[in-house]
C-alpha atoms as a PDB file:
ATOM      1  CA  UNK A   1      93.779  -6.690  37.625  1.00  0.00           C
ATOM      2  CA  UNK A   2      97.314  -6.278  38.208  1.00  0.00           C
ATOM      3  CA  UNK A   3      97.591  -9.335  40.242  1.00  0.00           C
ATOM      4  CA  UNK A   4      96.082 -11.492  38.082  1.00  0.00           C
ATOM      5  CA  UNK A   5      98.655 -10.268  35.426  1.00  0.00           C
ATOM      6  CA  UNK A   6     101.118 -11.090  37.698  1.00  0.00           C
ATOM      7  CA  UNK A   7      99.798 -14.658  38.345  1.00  0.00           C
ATOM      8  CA  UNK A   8      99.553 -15.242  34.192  1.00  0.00           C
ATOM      9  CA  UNK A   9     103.504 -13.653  33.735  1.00  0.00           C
ATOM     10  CA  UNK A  10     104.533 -15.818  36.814  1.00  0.00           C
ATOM     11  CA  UNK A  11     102.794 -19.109  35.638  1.00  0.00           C
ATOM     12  CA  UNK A  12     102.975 -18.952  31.623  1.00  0.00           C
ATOM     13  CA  UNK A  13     107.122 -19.454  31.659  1.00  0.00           C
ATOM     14  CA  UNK A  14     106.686 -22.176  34.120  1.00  0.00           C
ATOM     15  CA  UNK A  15     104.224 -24.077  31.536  1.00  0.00           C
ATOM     16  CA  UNK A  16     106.376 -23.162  28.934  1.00  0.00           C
ATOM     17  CA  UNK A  17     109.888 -24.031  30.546  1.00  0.00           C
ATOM     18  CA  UNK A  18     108.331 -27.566  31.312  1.00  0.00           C
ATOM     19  CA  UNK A  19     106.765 -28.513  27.953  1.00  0.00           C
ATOM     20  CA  UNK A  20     108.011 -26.322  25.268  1.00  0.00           C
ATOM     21  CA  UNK A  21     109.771 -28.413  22.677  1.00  0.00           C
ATOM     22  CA  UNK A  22     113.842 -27.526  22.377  1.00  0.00           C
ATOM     23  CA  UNK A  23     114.448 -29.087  18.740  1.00  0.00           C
ATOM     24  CA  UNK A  24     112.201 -29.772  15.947  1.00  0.00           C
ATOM     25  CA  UNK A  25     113.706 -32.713  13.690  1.00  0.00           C
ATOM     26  CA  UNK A  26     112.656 -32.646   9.711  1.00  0.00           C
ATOM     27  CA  UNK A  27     111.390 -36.131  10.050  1.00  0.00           C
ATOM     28  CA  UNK A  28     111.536 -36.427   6.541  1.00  0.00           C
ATOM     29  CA  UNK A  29     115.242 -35.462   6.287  1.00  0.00           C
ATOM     30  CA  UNK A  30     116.146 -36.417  10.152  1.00  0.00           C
ATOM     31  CA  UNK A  31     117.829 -32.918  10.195  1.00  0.00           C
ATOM     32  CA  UNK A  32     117.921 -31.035  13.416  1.00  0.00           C
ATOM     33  CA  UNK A  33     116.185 -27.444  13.971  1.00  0.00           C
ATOM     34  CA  UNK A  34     116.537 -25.509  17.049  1.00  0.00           C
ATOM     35  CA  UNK A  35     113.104 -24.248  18.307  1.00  0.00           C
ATOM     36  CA  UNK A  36     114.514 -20.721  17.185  1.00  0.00           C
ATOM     37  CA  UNK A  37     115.017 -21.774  13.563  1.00  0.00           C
ATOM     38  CA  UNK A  38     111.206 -23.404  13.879  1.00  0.00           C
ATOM     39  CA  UNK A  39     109.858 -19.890  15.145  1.00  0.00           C
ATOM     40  CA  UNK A  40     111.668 -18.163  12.649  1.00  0.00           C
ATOM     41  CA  UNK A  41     109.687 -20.411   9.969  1.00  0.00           C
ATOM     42  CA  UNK A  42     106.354 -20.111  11.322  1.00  0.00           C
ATOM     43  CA  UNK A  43     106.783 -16.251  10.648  1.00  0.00           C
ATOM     44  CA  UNK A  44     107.310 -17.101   6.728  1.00  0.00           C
ATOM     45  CA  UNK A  45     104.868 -18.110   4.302  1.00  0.00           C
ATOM     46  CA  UNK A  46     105.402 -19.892   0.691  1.00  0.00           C
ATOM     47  CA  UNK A  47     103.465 -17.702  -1.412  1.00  0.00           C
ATOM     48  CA  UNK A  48     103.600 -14.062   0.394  1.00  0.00           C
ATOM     49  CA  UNK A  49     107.468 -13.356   0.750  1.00  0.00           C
ATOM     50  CA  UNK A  50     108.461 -11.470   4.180  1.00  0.00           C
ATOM     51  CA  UNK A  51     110.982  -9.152   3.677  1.00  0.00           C
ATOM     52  CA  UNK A  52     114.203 -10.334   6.129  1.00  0.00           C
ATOM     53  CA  UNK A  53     114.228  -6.651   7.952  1.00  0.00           C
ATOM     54  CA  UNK A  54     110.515  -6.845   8.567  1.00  0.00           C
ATOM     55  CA  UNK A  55     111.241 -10.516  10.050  1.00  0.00           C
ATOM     56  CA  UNK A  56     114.203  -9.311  12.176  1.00  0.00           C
ATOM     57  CA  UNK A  57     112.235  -6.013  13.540  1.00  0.00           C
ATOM     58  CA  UNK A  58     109.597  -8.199  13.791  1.00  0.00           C
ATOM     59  CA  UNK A  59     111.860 -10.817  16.404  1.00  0.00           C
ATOM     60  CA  UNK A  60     114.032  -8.389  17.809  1.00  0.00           C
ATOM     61  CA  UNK A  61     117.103  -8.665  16.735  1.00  0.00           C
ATOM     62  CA  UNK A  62     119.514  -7.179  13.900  1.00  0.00           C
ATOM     63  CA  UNK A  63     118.716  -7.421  10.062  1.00  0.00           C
ATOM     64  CA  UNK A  64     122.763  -9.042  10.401  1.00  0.00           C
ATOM     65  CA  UNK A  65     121.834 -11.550  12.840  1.00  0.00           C
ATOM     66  CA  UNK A  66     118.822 -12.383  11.040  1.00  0.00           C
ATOM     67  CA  UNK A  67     120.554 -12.680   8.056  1.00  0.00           C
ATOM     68  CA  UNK A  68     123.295 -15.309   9.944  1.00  0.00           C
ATOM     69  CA  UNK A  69     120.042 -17.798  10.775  1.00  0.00           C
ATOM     70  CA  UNK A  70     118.608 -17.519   7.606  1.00  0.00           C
ATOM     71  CA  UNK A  71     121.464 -18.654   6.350  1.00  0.00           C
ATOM     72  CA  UNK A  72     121.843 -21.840   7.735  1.00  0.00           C
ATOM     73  CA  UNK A  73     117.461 -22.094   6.746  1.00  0.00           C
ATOM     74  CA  UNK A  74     118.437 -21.289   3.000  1.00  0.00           C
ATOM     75  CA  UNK A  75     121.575 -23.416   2.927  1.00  0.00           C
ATOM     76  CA  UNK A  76     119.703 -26.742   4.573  1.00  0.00           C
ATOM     77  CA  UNK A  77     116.969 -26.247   2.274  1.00  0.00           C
ATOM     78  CA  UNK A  78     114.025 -24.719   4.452  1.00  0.00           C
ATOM     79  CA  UNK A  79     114.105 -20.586   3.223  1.00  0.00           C
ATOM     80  CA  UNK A  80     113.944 -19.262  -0.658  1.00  0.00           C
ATOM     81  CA  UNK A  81     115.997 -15.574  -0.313  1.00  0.00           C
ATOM     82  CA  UNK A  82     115.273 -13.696  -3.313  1.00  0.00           C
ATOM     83  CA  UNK A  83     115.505  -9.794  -4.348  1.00  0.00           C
ATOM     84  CA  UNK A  84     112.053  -7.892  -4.340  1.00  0.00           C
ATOM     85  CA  UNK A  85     110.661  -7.653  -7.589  1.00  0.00           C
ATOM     86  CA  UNK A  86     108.906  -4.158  -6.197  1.00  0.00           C
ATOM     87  CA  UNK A  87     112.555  -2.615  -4.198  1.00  0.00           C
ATOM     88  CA  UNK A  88     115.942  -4.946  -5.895  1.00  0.00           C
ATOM     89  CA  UNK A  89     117.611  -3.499  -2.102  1.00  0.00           C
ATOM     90  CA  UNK A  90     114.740  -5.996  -0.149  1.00  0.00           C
ATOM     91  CA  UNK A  91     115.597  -9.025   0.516  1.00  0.00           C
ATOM     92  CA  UNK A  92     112.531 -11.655   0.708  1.00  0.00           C
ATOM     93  CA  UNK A  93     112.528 -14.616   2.125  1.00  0.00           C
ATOM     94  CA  UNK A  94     109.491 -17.354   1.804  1.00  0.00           C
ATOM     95  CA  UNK A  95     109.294 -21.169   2.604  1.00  0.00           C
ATOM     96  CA  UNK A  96     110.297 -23.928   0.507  1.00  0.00           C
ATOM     97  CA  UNK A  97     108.248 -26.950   0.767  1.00  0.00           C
ATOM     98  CA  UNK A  98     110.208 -28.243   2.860  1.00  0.00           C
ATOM     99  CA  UNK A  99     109.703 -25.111   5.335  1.00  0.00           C
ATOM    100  CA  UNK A 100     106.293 -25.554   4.759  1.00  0.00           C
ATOM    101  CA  UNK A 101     106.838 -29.451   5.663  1.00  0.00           C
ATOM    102  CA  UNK A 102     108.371 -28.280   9.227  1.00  0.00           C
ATOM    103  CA  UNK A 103     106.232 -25.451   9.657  1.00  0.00           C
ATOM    104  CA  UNK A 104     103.127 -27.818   9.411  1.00  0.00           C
ATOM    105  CA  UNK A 105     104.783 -30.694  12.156  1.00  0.00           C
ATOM    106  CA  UNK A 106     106.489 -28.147  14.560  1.00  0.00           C
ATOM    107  CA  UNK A 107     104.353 -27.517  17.650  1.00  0.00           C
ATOM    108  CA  UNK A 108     105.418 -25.326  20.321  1.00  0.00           C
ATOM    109  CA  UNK A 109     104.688 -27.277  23.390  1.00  0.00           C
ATOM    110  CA  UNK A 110     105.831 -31.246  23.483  1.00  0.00           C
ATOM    111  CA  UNK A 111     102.454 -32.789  23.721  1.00  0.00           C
ATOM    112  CA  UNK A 112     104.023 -35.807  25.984  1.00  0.00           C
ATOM    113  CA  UNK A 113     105.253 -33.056  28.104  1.00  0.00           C
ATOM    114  CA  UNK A 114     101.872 -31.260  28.973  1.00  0.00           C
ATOM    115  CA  UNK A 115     100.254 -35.227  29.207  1.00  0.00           C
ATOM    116  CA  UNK A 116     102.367 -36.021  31.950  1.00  0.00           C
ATOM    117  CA  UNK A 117     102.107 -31.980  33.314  1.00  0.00           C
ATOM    118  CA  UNK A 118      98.232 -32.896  32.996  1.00  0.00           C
ATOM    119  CA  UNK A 119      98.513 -36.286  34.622  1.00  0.00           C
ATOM    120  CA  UNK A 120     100.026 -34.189  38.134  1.00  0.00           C
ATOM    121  CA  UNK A 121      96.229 -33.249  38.354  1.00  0.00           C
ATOM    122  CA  UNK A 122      93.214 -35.105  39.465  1.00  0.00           C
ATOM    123  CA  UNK A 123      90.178 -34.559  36.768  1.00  0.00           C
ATOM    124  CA  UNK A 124      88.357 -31.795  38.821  1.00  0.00           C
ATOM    125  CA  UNK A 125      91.973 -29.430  38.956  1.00  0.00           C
ATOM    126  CA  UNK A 126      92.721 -30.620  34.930  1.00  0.00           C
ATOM    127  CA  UNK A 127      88.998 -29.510  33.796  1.00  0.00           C
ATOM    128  CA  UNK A 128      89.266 -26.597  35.454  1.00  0.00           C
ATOM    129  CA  UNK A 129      93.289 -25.784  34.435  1.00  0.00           C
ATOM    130  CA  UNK A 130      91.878 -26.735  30.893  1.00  0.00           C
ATOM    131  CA  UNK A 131      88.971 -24.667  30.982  1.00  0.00           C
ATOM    132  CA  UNK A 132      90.878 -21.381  32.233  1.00  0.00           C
ATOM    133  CA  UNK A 133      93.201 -21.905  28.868  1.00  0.00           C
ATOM    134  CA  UNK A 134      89.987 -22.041  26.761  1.00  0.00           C
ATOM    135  CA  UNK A 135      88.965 -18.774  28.056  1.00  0.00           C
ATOM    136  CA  UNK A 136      92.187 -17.104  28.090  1.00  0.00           C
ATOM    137  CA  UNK A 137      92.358 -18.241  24.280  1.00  0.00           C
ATOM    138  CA  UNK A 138      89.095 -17.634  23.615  1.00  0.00           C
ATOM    139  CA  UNK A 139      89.441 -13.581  25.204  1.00  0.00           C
ATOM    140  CA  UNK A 140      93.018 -13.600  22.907  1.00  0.00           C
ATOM    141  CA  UNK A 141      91.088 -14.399  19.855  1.00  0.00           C
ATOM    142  CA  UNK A 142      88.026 -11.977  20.427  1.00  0.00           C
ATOM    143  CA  UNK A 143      91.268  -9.020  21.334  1.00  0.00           C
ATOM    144  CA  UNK A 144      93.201 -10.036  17.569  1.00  0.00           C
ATOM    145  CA  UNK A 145      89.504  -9.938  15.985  1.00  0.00           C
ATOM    146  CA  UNK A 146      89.133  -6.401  17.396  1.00  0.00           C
ATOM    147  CA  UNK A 147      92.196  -4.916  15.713  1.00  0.00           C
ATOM    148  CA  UNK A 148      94.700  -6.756  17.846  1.00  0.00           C
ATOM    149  CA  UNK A 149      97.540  -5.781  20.166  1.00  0.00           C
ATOM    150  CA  UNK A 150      98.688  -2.819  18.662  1.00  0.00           C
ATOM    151  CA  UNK A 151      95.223  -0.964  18.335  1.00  0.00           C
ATOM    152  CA  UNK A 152      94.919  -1.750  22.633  1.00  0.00           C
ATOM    153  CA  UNK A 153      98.500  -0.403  23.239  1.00  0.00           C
ATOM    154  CA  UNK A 154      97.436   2.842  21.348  1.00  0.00           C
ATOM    155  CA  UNK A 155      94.878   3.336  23.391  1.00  0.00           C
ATOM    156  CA  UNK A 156      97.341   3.263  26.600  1.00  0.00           C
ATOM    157  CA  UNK A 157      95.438   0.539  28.183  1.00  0.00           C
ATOM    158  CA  UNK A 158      98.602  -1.568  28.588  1.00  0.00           C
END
């Protein structure tokens, strides 16, 4: 097993590096995101606020920093930062519709990129590539509807 983790940890960046997408524009506004700013909306909802040191925790980094990159989300129009109603010291954070706007077109993979990554193969190698995805999502989504990540890493399976 170990060397097939190896093969997924050496070949996911290279699929990634190749197609991910590196800005997101608001098409609406033509206002540029980085994909950063687009991650950190896809974490937020409009209706269930997420409070900004959960978020931060969440992505590794400082409540501060956090705070710096919401900033720019709240000023531009994107992020709603508002004091808990349940803890006045929490800061919450949820999307505006125009968040929500982004958060519905952003996509993390340039689909022109993985068409012409896809084109590279003849149709018996890009069935096959495309099938392998289909069952490494399909085993992802069986291990999240089984309690997820953190119920395997308790075990001390990872």
């Amino acid at each position: 097993m170990k060397s097939e983790v190896e093969i997924v940890l050496r070949c996911y960046p290279q699929i990634y590096f190749a197609c991910h997408k590196r800005h997101v524009r608001d098409l609406e506004t033509n206002e540029i995101l980085s994909s950063h700013q687009a991650s950190i909306l896809d974490h937020l909802d409009d209706v269930k606020p997420t409070p900004l040191f959960d978020l931060a925790r969440h992505m590794g980094v400082t409540a501060s920093t956090m705070s710096l990159t919401i900033d720019r989300l709240v000023r531009d129009g994107y992020v709603v930062r508002e004091r808990s109603e349940q803890d006045r010291r929490r800061l919450d954070l949820r999307l505006t519709e125009a968040g929500v706007r982004i958060k519905k077109q952003q996509k993390v993979l340039e689909p022109e990129l993985i068409a012409a990554v896809l084109a590279q193969l003849d149709d018996r190698k890009r069935a096959q590539a495309l099938r392998g995805l289909e069952l490494l999502a399909e085993a992802s989504r069986a291990m999240i509807a089984a309690g997820g990540l953190s119920r395997f890493l308790k075990r001390g399976a990872a």
